[in-house]
N, C-alpha and C. Protein backbone atom coordinates (compact mmCIF):
# COMPACT_ATOMS: atom_id res chain seq x y z
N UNK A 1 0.84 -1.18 0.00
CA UNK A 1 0.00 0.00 0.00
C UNK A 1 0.88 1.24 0.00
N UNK A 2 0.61 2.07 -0.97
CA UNK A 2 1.67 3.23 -0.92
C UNK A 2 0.74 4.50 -0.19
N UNK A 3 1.50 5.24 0.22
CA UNK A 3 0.89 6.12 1.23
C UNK A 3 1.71 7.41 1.09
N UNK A 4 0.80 8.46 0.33
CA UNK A 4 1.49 9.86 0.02
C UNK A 4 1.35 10.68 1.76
N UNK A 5 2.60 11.61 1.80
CA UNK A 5 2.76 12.31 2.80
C UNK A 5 1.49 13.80 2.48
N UNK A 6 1.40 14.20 3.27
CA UNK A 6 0.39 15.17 2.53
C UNK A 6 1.45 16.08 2.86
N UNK A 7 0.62 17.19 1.55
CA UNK A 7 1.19 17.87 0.61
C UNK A 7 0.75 19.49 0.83
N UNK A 8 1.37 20.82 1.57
CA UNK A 8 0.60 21.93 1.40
C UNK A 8 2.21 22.64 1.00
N UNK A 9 2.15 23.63 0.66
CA UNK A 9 2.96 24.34 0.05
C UNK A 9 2.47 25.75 -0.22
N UNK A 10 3.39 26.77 0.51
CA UNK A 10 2.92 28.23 0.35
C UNK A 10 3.54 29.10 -0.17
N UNK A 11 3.20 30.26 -0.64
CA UNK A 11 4.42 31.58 -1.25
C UNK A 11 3.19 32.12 -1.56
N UNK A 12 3.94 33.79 -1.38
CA UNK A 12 3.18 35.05 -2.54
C UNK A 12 4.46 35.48 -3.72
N UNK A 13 3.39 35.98 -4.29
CA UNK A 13 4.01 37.18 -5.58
C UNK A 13 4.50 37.66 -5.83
N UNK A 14 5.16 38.25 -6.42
CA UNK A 14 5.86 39.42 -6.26
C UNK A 14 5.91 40.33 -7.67
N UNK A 15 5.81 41.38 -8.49
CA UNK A 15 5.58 41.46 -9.58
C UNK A 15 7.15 41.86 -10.05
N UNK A 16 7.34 41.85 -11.62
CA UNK A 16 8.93 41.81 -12.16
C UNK A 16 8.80 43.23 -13.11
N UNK A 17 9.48 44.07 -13.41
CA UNK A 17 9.67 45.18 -13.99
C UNK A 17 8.91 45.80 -13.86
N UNK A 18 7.66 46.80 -14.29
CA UNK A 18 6.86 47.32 -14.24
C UNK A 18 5.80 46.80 -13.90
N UNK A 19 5.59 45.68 -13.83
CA UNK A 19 4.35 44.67 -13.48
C UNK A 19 3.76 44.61 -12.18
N UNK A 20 2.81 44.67 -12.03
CA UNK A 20 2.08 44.54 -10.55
C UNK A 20 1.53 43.01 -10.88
N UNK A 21 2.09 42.11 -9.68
CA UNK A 21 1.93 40.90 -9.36
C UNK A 21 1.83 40.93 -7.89
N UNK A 22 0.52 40.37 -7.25
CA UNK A 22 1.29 40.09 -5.79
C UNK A 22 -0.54 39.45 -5.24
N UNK A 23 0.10 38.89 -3.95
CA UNK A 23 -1.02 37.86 -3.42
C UNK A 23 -0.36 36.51 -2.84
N UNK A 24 -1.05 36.39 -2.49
CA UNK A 24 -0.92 34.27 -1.69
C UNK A 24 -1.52 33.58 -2.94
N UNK A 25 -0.63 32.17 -2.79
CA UNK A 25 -0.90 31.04 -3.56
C UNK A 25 -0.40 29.75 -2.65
N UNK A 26 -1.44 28.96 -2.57
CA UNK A 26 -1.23 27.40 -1.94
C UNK A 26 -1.38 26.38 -2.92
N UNK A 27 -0.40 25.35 -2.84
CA UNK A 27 -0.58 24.26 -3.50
C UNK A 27 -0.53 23.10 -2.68
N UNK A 28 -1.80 22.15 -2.70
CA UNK A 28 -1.99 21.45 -1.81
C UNK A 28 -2.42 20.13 -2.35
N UNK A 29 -3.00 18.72 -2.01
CA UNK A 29 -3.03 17.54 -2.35
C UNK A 29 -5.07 17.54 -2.01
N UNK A 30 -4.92 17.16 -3.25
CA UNK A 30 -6.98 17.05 -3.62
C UNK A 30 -7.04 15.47 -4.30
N UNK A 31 -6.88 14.23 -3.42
CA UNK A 31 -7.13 13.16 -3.97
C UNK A 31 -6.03 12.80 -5.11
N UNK A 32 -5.97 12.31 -6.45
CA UNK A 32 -4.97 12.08 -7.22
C UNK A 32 -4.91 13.36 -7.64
N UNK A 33 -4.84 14.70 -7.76
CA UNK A 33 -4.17 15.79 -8.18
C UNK A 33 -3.78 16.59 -6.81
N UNK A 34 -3.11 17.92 -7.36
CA UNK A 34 -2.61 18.58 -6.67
C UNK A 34 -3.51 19.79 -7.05
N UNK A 35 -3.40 20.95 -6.60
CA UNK A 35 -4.16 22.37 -6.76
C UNK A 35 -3.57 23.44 -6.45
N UNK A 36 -3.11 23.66 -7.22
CA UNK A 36 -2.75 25.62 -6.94
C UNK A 36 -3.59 26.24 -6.98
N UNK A 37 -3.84 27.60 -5.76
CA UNK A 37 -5.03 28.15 -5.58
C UNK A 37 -4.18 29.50 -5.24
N UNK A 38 -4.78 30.57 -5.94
CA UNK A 38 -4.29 31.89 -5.38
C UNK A 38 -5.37 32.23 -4.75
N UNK A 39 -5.15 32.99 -4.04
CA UNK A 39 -5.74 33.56 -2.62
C UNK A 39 -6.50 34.44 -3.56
N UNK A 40 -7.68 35.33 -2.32
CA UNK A 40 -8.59 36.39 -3.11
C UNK A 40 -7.65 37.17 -2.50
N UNK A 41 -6.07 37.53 -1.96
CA UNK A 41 -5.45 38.89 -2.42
C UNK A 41 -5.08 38.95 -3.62
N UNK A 42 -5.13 37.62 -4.44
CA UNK A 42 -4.33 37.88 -6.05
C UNK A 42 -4.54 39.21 -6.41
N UNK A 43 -3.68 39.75 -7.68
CA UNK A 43 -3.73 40.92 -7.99
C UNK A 43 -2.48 40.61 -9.10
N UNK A 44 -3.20 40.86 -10.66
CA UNK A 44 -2.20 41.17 -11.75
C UNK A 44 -2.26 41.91 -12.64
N UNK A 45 -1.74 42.97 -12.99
CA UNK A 45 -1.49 43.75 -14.32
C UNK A 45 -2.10 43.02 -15.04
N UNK A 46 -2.81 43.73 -16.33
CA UNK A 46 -3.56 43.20 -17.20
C UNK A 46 -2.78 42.85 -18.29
N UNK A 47 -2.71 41.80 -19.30
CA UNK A 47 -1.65 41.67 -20.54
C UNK A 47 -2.17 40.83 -21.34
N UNK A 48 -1.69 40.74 -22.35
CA UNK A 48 -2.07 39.69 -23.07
C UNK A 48 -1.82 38.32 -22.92
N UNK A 49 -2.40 37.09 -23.25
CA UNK A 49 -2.14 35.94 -23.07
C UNK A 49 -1.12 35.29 -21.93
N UNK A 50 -1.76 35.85 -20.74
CA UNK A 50 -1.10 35.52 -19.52
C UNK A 50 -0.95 34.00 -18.72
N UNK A 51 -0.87 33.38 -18.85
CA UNK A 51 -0.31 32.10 -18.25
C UNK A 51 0.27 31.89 -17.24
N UNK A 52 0.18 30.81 -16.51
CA UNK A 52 0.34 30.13 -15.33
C UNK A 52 1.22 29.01 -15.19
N UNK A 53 2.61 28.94 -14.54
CA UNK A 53 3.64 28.37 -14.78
C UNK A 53 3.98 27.55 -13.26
N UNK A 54 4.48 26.20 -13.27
CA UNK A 54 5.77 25.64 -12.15
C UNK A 54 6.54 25.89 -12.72
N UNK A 55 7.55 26.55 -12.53
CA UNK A 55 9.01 26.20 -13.18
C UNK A 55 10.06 26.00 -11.88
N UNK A 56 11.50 26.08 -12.45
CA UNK A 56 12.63 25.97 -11.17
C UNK A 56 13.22 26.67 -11.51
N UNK A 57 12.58 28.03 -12.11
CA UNK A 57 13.69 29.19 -12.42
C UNK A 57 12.75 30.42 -11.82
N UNK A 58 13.06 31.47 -11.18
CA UNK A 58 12.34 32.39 -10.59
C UNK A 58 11.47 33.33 -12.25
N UNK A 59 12.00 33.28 -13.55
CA UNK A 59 11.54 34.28 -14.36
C UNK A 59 11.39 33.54 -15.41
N UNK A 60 12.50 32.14 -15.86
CA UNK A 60 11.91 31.50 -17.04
C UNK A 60 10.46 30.31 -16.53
N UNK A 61 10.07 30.14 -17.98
CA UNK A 61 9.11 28.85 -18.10
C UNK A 61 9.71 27.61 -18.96
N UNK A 62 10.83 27.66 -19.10
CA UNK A 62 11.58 26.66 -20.14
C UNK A 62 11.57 25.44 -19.05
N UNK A 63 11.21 24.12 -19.33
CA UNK A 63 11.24 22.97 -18.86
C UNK A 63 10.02 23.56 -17.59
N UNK A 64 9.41 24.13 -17.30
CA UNK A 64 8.54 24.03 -16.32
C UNK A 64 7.58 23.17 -17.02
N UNK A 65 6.23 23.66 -16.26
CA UNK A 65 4.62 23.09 -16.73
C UNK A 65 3.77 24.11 -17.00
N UNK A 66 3.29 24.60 -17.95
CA UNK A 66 1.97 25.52 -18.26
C UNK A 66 0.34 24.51 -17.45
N UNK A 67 0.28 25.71 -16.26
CA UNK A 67 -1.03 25.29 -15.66
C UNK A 67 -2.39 25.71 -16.56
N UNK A 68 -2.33 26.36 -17.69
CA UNK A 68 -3.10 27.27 -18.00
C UNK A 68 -3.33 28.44 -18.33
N UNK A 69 -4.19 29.26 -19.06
CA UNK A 69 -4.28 30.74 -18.88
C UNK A 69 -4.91 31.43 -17.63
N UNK A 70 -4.34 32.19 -17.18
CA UNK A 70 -4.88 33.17 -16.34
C UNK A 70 -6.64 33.23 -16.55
N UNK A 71 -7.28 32.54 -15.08
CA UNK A 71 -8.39 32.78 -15.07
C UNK A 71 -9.27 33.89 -15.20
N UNK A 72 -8.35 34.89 -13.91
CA UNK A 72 -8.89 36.32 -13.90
C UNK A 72 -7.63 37.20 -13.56
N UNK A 73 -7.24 38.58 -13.81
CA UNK A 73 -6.52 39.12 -12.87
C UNK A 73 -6.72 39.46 -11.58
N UNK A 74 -7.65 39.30 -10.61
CA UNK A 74 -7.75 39.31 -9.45
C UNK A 74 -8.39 38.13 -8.68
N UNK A 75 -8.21 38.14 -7.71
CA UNK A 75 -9.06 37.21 -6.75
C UNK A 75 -8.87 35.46 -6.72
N UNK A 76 -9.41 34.55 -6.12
CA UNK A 76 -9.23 33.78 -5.75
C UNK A 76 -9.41 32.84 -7.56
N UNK A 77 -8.86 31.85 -7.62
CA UNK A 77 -8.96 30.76 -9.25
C UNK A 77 -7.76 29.47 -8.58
N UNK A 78 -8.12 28.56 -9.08
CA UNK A 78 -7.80 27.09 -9.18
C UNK A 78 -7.14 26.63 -10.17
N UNK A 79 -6.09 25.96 -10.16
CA UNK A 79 -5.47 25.37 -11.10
C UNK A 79 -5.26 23.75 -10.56
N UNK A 80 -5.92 22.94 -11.94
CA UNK A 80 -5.61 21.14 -11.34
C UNK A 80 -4.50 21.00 -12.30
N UNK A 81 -3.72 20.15 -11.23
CA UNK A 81 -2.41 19.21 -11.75
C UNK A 81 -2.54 17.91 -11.83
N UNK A 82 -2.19 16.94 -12.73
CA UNK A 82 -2.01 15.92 -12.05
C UNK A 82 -0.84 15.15 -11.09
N UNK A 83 -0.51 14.62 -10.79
CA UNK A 83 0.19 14.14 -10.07
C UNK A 83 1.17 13.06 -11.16
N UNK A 84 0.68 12.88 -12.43
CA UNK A 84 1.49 11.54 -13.09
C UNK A 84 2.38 12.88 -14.51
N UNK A 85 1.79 14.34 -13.91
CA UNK A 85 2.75 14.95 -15.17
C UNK A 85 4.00 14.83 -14.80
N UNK A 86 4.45 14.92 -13.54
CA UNK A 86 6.10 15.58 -12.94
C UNK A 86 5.84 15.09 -11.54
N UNK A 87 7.00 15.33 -11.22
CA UNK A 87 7.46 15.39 -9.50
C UNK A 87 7.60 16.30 -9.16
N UNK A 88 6.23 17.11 -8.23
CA UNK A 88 6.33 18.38 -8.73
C UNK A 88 7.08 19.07 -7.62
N UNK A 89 7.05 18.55 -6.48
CA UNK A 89 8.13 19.16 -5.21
C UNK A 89 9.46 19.57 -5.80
N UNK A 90 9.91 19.12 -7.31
CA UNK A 90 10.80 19.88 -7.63
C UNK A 90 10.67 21.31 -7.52
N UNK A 91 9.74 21.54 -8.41
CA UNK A 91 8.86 23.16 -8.57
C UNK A 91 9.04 24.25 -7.49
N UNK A 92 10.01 24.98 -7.90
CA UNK A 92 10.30 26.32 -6.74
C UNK A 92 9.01 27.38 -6.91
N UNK A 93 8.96 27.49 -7.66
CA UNK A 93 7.98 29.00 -8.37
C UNK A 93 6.98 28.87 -9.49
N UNK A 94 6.17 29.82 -8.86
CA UNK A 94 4.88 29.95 -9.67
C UNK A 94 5.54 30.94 -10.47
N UNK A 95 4.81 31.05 -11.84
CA UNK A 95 5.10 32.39 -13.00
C UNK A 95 4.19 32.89 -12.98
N UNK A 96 3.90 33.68 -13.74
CA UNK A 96 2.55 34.78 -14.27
C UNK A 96 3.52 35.18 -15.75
N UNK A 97 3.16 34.50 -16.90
CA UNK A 97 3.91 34.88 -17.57
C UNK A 97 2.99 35.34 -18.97
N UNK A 98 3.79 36.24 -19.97
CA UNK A 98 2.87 36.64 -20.95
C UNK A 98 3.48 35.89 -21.97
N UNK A 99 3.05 34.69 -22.66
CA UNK A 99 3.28 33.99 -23.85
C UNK A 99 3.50 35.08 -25.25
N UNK A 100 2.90 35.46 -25.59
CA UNK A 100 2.66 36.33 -26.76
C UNK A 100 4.32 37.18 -26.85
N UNK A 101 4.38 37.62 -25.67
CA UNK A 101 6.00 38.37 -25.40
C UNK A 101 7.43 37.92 -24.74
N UNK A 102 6.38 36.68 -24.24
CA UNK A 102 8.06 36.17 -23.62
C UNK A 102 8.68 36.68 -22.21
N UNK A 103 7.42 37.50 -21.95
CA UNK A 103 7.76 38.17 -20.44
C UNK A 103 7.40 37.52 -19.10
N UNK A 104 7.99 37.44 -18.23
CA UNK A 104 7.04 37.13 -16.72
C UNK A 104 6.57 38.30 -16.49
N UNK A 105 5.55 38.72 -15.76
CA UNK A 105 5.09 39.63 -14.96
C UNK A 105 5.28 39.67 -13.65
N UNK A 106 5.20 38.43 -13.12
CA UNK A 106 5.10 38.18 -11.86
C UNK A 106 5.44 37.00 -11.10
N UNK A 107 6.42 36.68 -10.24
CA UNK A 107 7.05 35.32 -9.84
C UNK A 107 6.66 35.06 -8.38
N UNK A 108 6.67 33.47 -7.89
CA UNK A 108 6.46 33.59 -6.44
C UNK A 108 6.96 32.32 -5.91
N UNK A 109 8.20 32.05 -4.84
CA UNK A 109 8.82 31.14 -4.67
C UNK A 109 7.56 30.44 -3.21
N UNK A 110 8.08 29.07 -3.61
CA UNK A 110 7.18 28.35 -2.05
C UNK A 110 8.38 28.29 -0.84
N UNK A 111 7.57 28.50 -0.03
CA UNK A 111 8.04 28.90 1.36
C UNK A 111 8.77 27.66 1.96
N UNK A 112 7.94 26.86 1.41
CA UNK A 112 8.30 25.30 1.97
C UNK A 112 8.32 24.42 0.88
């Protein structure tokens, strides 16, 4: 019988050049996936084709995971993982990144 340790994991935001990024995000264990959840302090500059990143680099998305597009720029949104994409405790940092330009907006390392 295999038996996962449970799983919570915390950090906020922080925004990168001119960008306003900032808020809480938890990633925690929901049955066979995992969930990143930003808090209702989220808060992001508006941009084009904004996306949602793990990576292990504080500003790139190269070899990370695309969670998705940006639900909303503010407030609380969900992102499901599975658990059979990666090992994801590698994963230092969330992105906020703009595909279209190649920019982050906004990075956020886990605490734990």
């Amino acid at each position: 019988m295999t038996t996962f340790r449970a799983l919570e994991r915390t950090g906020s935001f922080m925004g990168l050049r001119n960008y306003t990024v900032n808020g809480d995000f938890t990633l925690s264990e929901n049955g066979d996936n995992l969930e990143l959840t930003f808090s209702s302090n989220f808060q992001s500059s508006n941009g084009p084709g904004l996306f949602v990143y793990l990576s292990n680099n504080s500003t790139r998305v190269t070899g990370g995971i695309e969670l998705g597009q940006l639900s909303a720029n503010s407030g609380t949104q969900t992102y499901i993982i599975s658990r059979q994409n990666a090992e994801l405790d590698t994963y230092n940092h969330v992105i906020i990144y703009c595909k279209p330009f190649g920019v982050a907006f906004g990075t956020g390392e886990f605490d734990n």
